[in-house]
PDB file of N, CA and C in Angstrom:
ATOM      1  N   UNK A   1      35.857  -0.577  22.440  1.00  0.00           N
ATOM      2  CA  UNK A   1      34.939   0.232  21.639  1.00  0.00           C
ATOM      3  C   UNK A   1      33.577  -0.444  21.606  1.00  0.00           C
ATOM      4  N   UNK A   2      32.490   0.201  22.029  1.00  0.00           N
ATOM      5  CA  UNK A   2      31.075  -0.334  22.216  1.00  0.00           C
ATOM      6  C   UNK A   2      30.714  -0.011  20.520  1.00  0.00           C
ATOM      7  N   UNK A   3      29.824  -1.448  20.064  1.00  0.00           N
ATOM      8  CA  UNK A   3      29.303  -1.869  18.972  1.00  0.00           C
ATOM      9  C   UNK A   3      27.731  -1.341  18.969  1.00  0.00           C
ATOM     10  N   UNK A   4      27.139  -0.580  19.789  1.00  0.00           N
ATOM     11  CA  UNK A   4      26.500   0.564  20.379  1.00  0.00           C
ATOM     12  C   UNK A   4      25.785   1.429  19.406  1.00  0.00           C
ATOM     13  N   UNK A   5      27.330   2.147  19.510  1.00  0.00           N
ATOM     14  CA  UNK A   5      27.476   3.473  18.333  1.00  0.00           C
ATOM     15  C   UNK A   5      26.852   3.007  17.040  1.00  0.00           C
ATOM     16  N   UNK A   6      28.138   1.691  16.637  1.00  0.00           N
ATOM     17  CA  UNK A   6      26.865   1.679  14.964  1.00  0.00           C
ATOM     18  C   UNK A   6      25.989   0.970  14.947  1.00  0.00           C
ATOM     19  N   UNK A   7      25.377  -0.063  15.473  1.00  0.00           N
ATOM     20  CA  UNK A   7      24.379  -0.791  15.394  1.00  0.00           C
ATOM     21  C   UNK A   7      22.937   0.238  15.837  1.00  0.00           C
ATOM     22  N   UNK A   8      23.060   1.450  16.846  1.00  0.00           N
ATOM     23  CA  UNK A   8      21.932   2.021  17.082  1.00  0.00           C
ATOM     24  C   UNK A   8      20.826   2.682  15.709  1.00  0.00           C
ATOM     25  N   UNK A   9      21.803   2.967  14.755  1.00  0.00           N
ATOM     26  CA  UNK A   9      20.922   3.907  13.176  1.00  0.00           C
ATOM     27  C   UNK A   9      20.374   2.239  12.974  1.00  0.00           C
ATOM     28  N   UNK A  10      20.218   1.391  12.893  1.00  0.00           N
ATOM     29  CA  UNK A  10      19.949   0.111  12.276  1.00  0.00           C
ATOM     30  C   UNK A  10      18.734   0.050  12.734  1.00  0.00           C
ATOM     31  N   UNK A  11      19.581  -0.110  14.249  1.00  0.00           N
ATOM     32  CA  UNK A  11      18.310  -0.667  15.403  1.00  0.00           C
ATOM     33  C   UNK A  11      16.412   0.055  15.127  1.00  0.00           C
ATOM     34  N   UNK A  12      17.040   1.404  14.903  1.00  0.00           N
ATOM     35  CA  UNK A  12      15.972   2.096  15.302  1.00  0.00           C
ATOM     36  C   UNK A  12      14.987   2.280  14.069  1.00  0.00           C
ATOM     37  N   UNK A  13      15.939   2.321  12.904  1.00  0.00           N
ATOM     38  CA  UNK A  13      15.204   1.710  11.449  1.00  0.00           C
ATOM     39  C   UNK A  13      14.304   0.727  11.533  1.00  0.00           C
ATOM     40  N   UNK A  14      14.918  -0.628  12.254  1.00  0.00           N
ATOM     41  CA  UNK A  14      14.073  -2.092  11.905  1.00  0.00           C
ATOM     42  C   UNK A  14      12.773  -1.202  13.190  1.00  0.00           C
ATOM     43  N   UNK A  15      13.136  -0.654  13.798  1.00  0.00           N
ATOM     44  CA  UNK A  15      11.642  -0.782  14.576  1.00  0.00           C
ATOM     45  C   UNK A  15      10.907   0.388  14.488  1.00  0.00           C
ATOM     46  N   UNK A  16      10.963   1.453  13.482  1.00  0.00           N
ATOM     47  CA  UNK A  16      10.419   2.288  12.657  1.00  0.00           C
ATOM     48  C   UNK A  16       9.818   1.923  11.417  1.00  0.00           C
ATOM     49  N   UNK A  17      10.367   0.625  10.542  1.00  0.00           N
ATOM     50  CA  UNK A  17       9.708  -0.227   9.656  1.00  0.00           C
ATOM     51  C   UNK A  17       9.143  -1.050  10.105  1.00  0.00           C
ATOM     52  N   UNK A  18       9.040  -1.440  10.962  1.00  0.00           N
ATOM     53  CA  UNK A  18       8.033  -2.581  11.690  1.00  0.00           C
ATOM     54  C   UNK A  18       6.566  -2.329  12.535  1.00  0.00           C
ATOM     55  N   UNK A  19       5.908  -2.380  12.085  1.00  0.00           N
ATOM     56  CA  UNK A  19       4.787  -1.495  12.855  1.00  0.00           C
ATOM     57  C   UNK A  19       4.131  -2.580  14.016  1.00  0.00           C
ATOM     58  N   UNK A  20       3.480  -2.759  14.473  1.00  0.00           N
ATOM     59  CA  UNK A  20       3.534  -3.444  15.923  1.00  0.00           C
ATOM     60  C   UNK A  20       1.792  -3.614  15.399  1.00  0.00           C
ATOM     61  N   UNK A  21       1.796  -4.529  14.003  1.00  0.00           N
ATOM     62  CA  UNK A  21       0.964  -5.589  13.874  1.00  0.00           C
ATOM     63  C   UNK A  21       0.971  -6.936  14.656  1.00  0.00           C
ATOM     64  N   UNK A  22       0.424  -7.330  15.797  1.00  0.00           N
ATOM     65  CA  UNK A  22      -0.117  -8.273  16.052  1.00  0.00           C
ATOM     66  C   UNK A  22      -0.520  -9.532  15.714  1.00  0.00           C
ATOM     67  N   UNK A  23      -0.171 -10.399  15.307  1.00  0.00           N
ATOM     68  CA  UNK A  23      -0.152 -11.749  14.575  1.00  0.00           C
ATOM     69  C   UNK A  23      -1.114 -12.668  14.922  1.00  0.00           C
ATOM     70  N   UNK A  24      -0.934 -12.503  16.346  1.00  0.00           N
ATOM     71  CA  UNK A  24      -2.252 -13.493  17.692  1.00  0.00           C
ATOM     72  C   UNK A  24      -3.473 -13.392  16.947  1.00  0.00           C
ATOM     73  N   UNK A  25      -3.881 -12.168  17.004  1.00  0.00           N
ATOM     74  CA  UNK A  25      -5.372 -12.147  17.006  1.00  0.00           C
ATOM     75  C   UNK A  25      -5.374 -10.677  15.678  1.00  0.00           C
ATOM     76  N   UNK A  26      -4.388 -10.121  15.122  1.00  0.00           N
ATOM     77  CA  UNK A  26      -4.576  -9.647  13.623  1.00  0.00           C
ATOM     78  C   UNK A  26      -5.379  -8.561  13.857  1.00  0.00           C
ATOM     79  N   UNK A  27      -4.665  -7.615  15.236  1.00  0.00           N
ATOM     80  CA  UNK A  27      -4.687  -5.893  15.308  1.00  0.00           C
ATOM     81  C   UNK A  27      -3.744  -4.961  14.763  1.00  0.00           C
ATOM     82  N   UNK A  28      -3.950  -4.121  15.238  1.00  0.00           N
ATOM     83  CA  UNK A  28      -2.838  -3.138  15.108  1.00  0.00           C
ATOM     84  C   UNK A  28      -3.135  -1.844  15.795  1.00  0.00           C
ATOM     85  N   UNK A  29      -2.490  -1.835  16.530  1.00  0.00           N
ATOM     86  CA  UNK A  29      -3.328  -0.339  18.111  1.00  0.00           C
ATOM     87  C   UNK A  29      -4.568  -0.728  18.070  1.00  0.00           C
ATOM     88  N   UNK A  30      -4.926  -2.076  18.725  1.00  0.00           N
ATOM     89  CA  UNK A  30      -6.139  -2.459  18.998  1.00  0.00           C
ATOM     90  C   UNK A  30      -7.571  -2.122  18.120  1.00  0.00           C
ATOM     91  N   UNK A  31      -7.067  -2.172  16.944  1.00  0.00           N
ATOM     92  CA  UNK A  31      -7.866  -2.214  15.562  1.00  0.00           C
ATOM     93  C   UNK A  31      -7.659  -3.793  15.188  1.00  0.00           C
ATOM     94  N   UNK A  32      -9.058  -3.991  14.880  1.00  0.00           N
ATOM     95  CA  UNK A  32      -8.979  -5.319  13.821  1.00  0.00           C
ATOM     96  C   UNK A  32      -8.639  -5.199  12.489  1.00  0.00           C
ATOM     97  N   UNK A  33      -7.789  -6.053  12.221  1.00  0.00           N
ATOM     98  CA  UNK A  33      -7.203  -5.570  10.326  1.00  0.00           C
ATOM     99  C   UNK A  33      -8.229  -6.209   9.813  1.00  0.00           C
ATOM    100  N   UNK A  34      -9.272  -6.979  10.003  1.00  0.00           N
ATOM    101  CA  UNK A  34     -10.504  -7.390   8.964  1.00  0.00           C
ATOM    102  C   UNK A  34     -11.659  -7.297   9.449  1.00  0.00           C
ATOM    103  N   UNK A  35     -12.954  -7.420   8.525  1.00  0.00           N
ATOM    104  CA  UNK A  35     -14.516  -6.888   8.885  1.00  0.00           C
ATOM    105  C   UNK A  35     -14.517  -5.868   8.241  1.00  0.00           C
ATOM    106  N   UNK A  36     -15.192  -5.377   8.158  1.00  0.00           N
ATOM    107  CA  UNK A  36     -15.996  -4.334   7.513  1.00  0.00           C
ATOM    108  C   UNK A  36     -15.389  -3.035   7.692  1.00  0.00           C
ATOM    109  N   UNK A  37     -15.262  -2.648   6.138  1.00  0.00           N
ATOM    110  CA  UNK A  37     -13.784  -1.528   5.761  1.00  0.00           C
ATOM    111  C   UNK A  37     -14.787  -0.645   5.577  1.00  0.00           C
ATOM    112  N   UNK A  38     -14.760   0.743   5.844  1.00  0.00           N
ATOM    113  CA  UNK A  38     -15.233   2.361   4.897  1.00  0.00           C
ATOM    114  C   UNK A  38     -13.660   2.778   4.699  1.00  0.00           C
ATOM    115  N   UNK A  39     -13.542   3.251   3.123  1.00  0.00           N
ATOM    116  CA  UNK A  39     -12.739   4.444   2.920  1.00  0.00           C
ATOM    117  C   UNK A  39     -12.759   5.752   3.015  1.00  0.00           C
ATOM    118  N   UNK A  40     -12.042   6.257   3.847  1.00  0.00           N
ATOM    119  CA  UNK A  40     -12.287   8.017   4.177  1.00  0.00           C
ATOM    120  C   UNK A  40     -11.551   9.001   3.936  1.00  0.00           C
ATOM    121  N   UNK A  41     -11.587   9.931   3.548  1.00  0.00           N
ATOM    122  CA  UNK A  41     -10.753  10.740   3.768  1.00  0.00           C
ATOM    123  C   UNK A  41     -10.012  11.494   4.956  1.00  0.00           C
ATOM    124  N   UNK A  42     -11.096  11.685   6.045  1.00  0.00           N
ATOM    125  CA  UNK A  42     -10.853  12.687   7.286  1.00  0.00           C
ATOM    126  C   UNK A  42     -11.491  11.615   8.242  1.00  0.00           C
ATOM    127  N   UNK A  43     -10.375  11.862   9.307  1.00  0.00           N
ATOM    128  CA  UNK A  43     -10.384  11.265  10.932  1.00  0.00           C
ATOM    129  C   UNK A  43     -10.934   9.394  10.419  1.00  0.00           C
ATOM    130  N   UNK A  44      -8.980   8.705   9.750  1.00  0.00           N
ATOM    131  CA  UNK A  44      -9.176   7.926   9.806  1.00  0.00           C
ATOM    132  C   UNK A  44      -8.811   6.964  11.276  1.00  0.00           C
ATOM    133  N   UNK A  45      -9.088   5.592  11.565  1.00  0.00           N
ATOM    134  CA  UNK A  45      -8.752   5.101  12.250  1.00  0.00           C
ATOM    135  C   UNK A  45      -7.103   4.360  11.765  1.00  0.00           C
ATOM    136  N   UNK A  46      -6.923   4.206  10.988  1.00  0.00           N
ATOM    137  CA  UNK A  46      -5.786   3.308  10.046  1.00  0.00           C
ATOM    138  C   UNK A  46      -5.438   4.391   8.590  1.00  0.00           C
ATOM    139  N   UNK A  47      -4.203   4.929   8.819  1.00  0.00           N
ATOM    140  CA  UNK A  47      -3.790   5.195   6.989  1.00  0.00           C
ATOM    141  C   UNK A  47      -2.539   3.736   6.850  1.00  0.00           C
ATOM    142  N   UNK A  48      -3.091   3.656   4.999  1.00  0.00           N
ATOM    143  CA  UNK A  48      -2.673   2.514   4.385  1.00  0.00           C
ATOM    144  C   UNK A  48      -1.912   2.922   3.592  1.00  0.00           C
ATOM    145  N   UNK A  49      -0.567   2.716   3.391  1.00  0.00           N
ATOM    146  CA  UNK A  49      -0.056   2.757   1.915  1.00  0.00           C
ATOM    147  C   UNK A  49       0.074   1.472   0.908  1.00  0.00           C
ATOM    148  N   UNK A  50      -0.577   1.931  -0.077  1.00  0.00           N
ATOM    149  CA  UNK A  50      -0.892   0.549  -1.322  1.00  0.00           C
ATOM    150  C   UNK A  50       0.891   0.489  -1.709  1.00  0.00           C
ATOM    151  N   UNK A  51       1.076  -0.761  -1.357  1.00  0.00           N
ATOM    152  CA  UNK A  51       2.377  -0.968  -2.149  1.00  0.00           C
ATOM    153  C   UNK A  51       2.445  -2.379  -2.977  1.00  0.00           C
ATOM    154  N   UNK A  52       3.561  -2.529  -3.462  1.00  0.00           N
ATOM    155  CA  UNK A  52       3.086  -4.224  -4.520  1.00  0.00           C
ATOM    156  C   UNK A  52       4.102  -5.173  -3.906  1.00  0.00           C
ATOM    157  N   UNK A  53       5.131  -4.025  -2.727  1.00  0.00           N
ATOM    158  CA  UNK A  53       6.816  -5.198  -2.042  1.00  0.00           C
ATOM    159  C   UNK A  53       6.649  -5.461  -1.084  1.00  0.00           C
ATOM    160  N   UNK A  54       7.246  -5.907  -0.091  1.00  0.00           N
ATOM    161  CA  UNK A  54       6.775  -6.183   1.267  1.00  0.00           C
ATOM    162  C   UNK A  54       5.818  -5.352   1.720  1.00  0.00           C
ATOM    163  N   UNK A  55       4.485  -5.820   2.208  1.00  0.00           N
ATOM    164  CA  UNK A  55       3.656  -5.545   2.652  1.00  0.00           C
ATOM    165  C   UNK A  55       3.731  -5.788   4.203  1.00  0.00           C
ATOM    166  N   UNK A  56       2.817  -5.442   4.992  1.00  0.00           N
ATOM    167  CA  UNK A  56       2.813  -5.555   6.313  1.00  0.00           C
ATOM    168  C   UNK A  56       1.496  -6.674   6.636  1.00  0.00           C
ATOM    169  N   UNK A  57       0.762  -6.429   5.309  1.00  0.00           N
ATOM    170  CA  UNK A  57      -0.816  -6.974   5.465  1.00  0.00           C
ATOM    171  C   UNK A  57      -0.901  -7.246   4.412  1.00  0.00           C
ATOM    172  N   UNK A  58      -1.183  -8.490   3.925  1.00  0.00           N
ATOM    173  CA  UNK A  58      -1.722  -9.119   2.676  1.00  0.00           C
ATOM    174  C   UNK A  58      -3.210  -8.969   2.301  1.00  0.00           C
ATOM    175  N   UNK A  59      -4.092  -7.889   1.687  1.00  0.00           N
ATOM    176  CA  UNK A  59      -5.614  -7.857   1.992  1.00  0.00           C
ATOM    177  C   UNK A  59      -6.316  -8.873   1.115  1.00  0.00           C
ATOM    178  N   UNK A  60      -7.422  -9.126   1.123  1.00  0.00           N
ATOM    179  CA  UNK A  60      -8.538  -9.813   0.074  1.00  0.00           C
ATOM    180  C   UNK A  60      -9.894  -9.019   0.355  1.00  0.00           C
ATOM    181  N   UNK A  61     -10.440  -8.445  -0.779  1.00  0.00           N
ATOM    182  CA  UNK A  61     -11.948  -7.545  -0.536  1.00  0.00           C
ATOM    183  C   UNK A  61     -12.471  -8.998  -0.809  1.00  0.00           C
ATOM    184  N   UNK A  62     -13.380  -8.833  -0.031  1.00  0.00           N
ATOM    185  CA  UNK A  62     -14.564 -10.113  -0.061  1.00  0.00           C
ATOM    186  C   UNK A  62     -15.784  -9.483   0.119  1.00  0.00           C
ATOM    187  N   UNK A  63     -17.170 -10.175  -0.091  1.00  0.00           N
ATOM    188  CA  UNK A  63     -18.608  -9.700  -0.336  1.00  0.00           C
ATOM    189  C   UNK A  63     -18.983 -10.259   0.764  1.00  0.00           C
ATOM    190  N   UNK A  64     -18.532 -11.309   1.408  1.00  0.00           N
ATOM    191  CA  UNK A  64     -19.261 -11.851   2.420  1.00  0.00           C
ATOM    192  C   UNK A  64     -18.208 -12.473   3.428  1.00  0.00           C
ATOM    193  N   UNK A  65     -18.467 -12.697   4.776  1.00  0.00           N
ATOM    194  CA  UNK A  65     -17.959 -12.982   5.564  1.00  0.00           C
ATOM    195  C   UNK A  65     -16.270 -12.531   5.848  1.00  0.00           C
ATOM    196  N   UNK A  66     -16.029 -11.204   6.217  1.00  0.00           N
ATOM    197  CA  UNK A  66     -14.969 -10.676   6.470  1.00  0.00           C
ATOM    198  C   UNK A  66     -14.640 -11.154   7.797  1.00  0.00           C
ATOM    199  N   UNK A  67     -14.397 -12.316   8.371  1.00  0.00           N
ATOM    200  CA  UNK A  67     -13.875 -13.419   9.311  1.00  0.00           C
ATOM    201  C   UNK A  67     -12.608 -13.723   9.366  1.00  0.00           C
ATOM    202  N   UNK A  68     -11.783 -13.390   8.403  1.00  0.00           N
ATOM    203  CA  UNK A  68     -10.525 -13.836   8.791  1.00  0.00           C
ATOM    204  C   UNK A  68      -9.363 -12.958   8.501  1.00  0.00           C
ATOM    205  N   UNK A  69      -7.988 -12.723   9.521  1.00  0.00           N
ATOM    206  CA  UNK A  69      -7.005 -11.665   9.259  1.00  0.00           C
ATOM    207  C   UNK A  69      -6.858 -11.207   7.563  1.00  0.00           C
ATOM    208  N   UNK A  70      -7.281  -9.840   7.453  1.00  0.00           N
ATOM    209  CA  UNK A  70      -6.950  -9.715   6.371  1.00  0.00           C
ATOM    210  C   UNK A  70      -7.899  -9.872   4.817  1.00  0.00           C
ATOM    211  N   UNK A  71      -9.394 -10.389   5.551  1.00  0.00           N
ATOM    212  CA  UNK A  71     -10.328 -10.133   4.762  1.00  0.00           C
ATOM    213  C   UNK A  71     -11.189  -8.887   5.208  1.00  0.00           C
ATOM    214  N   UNK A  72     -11.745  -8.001   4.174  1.00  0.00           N
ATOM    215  CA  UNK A  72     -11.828  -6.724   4.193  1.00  0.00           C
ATOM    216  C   UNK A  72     -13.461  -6.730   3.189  1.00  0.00           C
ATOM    217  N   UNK A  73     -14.542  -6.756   3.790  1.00  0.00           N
ATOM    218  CA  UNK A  73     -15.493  -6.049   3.208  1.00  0.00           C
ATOM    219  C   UNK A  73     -15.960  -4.662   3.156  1.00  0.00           C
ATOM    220  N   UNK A  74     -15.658  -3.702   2.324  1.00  0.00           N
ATOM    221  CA  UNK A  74     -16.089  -2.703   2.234  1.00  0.00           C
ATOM    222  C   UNK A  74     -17.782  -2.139   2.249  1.00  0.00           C
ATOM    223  N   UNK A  75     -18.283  -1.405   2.947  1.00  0.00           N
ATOM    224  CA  UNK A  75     -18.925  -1.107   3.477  1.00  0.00           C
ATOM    225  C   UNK A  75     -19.256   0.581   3.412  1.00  0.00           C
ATOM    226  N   UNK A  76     -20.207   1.350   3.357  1.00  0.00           N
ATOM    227  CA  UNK A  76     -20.694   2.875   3.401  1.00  0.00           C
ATOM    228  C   UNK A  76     -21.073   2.826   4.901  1.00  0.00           C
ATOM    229  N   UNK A  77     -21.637   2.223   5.381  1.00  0.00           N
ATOM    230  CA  UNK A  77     -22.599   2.183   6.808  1.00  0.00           C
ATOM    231  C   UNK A  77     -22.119   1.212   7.912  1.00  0.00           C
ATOM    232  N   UNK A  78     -21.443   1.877   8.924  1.00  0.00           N
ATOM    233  CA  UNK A  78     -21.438   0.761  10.270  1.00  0.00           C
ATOM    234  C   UNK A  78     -20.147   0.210  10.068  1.00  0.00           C
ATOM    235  N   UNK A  79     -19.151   1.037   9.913  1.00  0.00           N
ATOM    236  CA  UNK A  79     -17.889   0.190   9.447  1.00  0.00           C
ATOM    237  C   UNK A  79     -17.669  -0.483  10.848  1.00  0.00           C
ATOM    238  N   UNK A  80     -16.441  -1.661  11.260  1.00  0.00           N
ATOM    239  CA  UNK A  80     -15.261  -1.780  11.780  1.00  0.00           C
ATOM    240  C   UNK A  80     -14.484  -1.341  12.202  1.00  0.00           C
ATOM    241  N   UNK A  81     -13.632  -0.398  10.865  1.00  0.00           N
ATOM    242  CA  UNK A  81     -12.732   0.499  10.838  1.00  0.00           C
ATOM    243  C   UNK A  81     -12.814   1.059   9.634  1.00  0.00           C
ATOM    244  N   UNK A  82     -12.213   2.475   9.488  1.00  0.00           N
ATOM    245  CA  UNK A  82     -12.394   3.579   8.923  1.00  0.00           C
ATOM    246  C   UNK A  82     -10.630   3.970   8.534  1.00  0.00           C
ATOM    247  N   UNK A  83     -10.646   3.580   7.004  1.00  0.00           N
ATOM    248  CA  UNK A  83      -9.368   3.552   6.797  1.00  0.00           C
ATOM    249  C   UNK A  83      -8.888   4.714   5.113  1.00  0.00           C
ATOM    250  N   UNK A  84      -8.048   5.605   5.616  1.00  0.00           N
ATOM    251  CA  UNK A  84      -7.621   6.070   4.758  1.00  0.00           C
ATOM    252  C   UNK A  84      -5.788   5.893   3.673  1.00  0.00           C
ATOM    253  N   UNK A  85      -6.415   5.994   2.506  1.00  0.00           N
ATOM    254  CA  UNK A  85      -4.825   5.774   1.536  1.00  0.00           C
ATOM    255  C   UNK A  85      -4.130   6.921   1.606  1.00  0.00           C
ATOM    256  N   UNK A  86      -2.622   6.619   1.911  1.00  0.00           N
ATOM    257  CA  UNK A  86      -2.107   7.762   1.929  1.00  0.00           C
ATOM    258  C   UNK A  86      -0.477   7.454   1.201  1.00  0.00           C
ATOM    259  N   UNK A  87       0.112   8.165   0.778  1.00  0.00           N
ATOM    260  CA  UNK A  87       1.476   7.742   0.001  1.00  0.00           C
ATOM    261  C   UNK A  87       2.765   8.077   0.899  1.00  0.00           C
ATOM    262  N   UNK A  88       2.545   9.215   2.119  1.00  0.00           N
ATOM    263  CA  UNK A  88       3.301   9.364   3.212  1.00  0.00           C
ATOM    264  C   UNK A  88       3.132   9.219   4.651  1.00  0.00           C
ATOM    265  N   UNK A  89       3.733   8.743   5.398  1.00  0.00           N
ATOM    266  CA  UNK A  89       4.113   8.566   6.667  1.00  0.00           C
ATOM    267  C   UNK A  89       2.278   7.478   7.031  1.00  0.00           C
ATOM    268  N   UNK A  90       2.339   5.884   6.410  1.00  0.00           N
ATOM    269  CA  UNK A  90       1.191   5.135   6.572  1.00  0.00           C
ATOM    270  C   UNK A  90       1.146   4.971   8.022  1.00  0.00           C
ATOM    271  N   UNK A  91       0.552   4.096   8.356  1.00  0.00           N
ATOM    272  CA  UNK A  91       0.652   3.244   9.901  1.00  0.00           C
ATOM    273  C   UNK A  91       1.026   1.610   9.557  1.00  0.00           C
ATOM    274  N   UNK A  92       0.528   1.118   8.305  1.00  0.00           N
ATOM    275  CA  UNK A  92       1.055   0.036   7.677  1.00  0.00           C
ATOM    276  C   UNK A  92       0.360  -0.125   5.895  1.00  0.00           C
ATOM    277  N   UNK A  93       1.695  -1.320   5.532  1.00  0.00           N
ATOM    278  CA  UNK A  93       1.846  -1.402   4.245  1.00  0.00           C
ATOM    279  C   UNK A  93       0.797  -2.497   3.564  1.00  0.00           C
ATOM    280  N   UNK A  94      -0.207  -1.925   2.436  1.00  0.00           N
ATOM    281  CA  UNK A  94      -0.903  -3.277   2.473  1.00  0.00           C
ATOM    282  C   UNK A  94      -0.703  -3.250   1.015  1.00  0.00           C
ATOM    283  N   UNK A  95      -1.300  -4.723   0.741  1.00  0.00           N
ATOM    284  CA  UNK A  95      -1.052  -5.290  -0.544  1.00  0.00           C
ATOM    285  C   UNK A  95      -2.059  -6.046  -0.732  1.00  0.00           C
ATOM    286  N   UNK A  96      -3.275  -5.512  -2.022  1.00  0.00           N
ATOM    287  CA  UNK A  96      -4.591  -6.606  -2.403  1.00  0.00           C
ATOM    288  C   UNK A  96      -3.871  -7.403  -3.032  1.00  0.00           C
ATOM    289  N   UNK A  97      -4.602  -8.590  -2.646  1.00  0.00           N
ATOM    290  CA  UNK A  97      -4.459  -9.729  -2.940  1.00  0.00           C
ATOM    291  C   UNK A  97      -5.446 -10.975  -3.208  1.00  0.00           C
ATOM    292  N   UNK A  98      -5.695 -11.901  -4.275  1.00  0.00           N
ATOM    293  CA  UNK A  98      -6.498 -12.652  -4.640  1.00  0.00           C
ATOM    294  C   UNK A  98      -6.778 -14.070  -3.433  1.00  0.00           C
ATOM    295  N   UNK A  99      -5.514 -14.086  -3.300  1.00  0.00           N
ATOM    296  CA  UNK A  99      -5.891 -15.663  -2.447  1.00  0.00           C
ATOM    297  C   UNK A  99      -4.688 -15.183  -1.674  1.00  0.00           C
ATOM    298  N   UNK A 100      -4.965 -15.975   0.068  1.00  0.00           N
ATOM    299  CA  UNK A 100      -4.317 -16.218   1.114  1.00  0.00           C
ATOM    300  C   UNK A 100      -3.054 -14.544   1.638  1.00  0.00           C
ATOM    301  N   UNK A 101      -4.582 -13.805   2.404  1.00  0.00           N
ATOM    302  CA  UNK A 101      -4.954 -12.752   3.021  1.00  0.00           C
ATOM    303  C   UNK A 101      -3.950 -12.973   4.510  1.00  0.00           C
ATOM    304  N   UNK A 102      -3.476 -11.822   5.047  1.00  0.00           N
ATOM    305  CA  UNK A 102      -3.203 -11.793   6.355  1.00  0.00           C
ATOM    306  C   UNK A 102      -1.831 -11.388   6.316  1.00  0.00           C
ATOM    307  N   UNK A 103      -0.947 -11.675   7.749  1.00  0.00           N
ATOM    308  CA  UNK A 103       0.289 -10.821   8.105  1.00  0.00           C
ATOM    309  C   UNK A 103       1.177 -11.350   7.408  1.00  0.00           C
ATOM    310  N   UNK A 104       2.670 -11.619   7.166  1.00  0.00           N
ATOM    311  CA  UNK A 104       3.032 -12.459   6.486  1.00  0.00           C
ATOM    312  C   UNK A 104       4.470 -11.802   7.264  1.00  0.00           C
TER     313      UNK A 104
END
């Protein structure tokens, strides 16, 4: 009897919850997760769902120097990326955060 059958509903879960964030260099479909954020409503590049449990992305809004995975200056003009909140079907899970930003 092939172990196949039940392990496949599992399989395909862990890689339906796992979104194919990038760790190296802190993309995600060749988006940078930090620099300079706009929030949008329509034709985002990234939807986010705010959650407080496992996150996918640990964020920090910062005023200056959005340099590192996971620091996020918000911005009206000239974004980065163009990211909308959404409560169904995200692209990944993020979580603000005060100190020590990034994938986890």
């Amino acid at each position: 009897m092939s172990y196949t059958i039940f392990l496949l509903p599992f399989l395909l879960f862990l890689n339906l919850s796992n979104p194919k964030i990038k760790k190296d260099d802190c993309t995600f479909n060749g988006y940078k997760l930090y620099g300079k954020i706009k929030f949008v409503n329509d034709f985002p590049d990234l939807k986010i769902k705010v959650v407080e449990n496992f996150p996918d992305l640990e964020v920090k809004l910062v005023k200056d120097f959005p340099d590192g995975c996971g620091k996020w200056q918000v911005v009206e003009y000239f974004p980065d990326l163009k990211v909308k909140i959404v409560n169904d079907f995200p692209d990944i899970r993020v979580k603000f955060v005060e100190n020590f930003p990034g994938v986890r």
